[in-house]
N, C-alpha and C. Protein backbone atom coordinates (compact mmCIF):
# COMPACT_ATOMS: atom_id res chain seq x y z
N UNK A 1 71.61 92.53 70.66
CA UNK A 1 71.57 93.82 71.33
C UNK A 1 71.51 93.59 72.85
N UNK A 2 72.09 94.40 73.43
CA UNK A 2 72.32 94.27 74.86
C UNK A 2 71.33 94.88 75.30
N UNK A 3 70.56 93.94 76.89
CA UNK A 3 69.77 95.01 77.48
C UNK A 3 70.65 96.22 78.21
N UNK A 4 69.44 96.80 78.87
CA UNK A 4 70.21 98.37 79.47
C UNK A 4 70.51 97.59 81.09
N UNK A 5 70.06 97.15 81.44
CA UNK A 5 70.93 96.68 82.73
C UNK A 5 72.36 95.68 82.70
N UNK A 6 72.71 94.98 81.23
CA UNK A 6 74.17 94.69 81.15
C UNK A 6 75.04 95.91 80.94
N UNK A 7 74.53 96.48 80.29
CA UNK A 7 75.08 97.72 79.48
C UNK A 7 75.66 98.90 80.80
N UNK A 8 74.39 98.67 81.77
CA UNK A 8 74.87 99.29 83.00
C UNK A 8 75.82 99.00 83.55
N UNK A 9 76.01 97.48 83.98
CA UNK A 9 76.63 96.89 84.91
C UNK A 9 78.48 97.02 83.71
N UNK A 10 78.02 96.86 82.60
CA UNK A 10 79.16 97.31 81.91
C UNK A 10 80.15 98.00 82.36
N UNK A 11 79.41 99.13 82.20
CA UNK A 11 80.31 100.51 82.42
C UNK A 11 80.64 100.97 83.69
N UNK A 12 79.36 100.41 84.82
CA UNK A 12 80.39 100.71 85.77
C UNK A 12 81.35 99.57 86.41
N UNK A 13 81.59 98.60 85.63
CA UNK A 13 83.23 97.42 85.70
C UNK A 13 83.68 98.68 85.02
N UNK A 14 84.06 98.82 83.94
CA UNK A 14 84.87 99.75 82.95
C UNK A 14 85.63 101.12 83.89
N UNK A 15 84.07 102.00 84.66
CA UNK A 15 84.58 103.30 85.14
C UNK A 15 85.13 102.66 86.73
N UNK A 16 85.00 101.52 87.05
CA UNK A 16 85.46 101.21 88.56
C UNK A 16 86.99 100.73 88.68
N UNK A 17 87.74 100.32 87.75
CA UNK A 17 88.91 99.11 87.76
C UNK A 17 89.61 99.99 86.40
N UNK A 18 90.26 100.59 87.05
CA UNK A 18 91.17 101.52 85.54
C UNK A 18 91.73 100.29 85.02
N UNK A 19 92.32 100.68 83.59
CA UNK A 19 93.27 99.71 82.99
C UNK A 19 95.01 99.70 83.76
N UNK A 20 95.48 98.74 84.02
CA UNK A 20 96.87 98.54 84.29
C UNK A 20 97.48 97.54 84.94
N UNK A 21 97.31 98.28 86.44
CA UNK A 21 97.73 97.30 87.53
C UNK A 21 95.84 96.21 88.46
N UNK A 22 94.84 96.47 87.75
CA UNK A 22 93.99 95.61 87.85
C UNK A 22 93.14 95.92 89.09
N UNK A 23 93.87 96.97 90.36
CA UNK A 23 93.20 97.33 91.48
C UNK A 23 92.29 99.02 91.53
N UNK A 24 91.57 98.70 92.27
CA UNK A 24 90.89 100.12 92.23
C UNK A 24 90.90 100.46 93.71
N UNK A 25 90.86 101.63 94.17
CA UNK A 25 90.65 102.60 94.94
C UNK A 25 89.18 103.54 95.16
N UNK A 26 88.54 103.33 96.21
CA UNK A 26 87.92 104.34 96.89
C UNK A 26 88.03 105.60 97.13
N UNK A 27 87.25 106.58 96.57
CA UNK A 27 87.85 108.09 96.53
C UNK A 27 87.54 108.05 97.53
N UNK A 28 87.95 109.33 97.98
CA UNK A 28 87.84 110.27 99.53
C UNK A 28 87.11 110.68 99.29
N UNK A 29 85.85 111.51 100.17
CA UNK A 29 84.86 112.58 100.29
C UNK A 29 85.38 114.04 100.34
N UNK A 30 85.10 114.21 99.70
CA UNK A 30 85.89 115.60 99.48
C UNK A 30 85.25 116.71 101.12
N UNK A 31 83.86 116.12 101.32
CA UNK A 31 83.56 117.11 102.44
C UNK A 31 84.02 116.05 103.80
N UNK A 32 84.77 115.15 104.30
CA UNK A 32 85.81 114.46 104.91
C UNK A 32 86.60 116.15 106.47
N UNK A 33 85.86 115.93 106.95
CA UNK A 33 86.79 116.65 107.81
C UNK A 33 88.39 116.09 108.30
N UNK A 34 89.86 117.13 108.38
CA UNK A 34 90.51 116.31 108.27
C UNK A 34 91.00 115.58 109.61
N UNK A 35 89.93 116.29 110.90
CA UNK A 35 89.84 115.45 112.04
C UNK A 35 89.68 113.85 112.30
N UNK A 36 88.68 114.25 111.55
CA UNK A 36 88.15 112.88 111.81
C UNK A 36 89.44 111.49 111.09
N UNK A 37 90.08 111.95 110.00
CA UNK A 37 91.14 111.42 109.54
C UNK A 37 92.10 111.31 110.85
N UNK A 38 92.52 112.07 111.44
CA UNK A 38 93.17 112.29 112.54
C UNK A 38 93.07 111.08 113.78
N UNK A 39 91.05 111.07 113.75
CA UNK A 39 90.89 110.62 115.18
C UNK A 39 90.80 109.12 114.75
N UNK A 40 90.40 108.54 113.56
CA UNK A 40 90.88 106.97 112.83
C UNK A 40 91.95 106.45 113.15
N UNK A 41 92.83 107.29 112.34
CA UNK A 41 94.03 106.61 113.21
C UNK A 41 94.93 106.54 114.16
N UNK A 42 94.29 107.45 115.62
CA UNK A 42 94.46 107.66 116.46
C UNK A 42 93.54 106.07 117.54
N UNK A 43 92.54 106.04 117.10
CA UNK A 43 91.62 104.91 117.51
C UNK A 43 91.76 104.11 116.97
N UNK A 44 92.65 103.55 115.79
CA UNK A 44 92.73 102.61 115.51
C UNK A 44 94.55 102.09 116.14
N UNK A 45 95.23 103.05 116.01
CA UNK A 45 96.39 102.77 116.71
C UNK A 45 96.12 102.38 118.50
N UNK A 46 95.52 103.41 118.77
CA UNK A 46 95.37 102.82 120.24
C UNK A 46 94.62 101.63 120.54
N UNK A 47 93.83 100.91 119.47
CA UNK A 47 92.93 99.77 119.77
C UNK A 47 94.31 98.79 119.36
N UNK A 48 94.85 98.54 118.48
CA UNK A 48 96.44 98.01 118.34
C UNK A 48 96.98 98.03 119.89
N UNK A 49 97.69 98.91 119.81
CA UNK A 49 98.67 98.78 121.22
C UNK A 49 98.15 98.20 122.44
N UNK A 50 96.55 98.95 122.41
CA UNK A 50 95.72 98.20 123.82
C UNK A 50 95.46 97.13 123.43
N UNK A 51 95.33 96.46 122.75
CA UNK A 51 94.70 95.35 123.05
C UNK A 51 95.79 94.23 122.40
N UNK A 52 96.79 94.96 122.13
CA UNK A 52 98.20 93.73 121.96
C UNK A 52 98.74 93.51 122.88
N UNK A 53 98.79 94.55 124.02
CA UNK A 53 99.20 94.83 125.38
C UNK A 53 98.26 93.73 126.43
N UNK A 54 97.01 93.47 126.52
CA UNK A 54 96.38 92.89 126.77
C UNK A 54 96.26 91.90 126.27
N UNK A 55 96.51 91.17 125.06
CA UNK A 55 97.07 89.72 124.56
C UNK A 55 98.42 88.87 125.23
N UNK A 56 99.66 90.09 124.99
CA UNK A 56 100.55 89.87 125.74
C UNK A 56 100.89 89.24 127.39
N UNK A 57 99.59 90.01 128.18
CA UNK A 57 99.74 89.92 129.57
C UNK A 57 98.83 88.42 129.98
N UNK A 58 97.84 88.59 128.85
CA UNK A 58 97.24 87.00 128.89
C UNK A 58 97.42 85.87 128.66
N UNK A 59 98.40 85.55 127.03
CA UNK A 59 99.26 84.92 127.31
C UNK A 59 100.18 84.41 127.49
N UNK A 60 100.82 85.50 128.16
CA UNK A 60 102.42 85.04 128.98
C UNK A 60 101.82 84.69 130.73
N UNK A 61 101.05 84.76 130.95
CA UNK A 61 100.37 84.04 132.32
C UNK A 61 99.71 82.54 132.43
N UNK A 62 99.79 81.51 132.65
CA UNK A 62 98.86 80.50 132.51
C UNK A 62 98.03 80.45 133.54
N UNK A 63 98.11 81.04 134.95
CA UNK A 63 96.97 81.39 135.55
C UNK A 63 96.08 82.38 135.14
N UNK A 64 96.17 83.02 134.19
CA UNK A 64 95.19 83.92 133.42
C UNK A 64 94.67 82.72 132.72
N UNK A 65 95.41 82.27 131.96
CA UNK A 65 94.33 81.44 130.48
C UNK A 65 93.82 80.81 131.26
N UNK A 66 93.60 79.89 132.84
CA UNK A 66 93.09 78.98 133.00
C UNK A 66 91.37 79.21 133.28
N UNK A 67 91.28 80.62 133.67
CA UNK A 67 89.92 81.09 134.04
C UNK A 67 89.35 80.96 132.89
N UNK A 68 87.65 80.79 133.11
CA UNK A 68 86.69 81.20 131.88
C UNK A 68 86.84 82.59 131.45
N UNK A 69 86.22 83.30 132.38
CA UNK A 69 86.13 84.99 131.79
C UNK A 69 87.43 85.36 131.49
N UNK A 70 88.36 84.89 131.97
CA UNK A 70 89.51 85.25 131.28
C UNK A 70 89.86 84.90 129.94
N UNK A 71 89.13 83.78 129.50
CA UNK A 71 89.26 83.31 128.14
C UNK A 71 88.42 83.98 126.95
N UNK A 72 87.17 84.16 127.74
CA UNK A 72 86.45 85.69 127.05
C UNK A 72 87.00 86.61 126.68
N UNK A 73 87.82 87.39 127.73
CA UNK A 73 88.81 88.70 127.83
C UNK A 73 89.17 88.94 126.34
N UNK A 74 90.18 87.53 125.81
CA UNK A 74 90.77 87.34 125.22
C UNK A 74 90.65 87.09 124.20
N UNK A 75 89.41 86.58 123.67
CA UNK A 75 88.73 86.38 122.48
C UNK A 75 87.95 87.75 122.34
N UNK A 76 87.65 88.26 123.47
CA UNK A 76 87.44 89.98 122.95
C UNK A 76 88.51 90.75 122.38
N UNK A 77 89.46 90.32 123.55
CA UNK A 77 90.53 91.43 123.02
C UNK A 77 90.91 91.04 121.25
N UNK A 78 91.24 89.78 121.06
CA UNK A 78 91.60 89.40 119.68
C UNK A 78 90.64 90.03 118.63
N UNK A 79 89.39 89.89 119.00
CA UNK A 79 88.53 90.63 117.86
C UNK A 79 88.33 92.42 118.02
N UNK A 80 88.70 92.71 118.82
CA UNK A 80 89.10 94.23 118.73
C UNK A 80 90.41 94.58 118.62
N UNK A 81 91.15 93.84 118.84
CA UNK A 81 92.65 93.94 117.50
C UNK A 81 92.29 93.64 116.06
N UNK A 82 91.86 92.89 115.99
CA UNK A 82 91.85 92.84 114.12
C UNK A 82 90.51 93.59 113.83
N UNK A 83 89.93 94.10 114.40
CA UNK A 83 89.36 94.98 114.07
C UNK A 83 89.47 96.35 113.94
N UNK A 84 90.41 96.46 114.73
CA UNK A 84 91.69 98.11 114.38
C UNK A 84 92.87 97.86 113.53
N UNK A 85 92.96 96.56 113.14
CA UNK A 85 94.10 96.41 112.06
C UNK A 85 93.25 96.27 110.81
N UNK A 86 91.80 96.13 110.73
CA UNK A 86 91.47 96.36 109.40
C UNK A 86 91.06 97.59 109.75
N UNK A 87 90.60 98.37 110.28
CA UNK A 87 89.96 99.92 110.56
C UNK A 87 91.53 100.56 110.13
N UNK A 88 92.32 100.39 110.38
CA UNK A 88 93.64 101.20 109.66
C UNK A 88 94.09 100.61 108.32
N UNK A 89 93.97 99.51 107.23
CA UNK A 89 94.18 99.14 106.61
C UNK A 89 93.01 99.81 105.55
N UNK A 90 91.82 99.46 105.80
CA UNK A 90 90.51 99.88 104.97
C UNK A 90 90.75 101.37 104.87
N UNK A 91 91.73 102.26 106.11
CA UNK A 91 91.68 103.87 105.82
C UNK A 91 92.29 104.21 105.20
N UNK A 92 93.80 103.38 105.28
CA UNK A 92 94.81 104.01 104.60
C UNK A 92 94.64 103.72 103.19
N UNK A 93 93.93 102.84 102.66
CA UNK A 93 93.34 102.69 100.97
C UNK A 93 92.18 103.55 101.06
N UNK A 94 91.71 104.19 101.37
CA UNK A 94 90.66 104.91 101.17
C UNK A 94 91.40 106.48 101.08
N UNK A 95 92.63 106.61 101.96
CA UNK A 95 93.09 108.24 101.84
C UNK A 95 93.90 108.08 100.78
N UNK A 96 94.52 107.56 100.43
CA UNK A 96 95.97 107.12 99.45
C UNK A 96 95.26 106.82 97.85
């Protein structure tokens, strides 16, 4: 006999991962304003462009890369690009 905490963990594998294609999805909040949908990927597109724009200008210069704080810049900028390329990736599976 199974305890009640396998039995738990059971069912919600079972109700989380439909049968088929093996992936599951995150519902939406139904109380989700559809602004805020709006302003995601508005901030996540503009953290993209800005800060690819700012990769670009850093390094196509080698008197940029040679500075310290400039090398900071850049390891900022890189982690606030992939951090708006998963902030739009994590949304668009969450609305879809």
């Amino acid at each position: 006999m199974a305890s009640t905490t396998e039995t738990t963990i059971e069912t919600l594998l079972n109700e989380s991962i439909p049968e088929g294609n093996g992936t599951f999805s995150i519902p939406v909040r139904p109380d989700t304003d559809p602004i805020q949908h709006i302003l995601f990927l508005v901030f996540g597109a503009l953290g993209v462009v800005g800060n690819g724009y700012v990769l670009i200008v850093f390094l196509s210069s080698e008197h940029l890369r040679s500075q310290q704080i400039n090398i900071f810049l850049i390891n900022q900028s890189v982690a606030d690009f992939l951090a708006c390329v998963v902030l739009i990736i994590t949304y668009k599976d969450t609305v879809s």
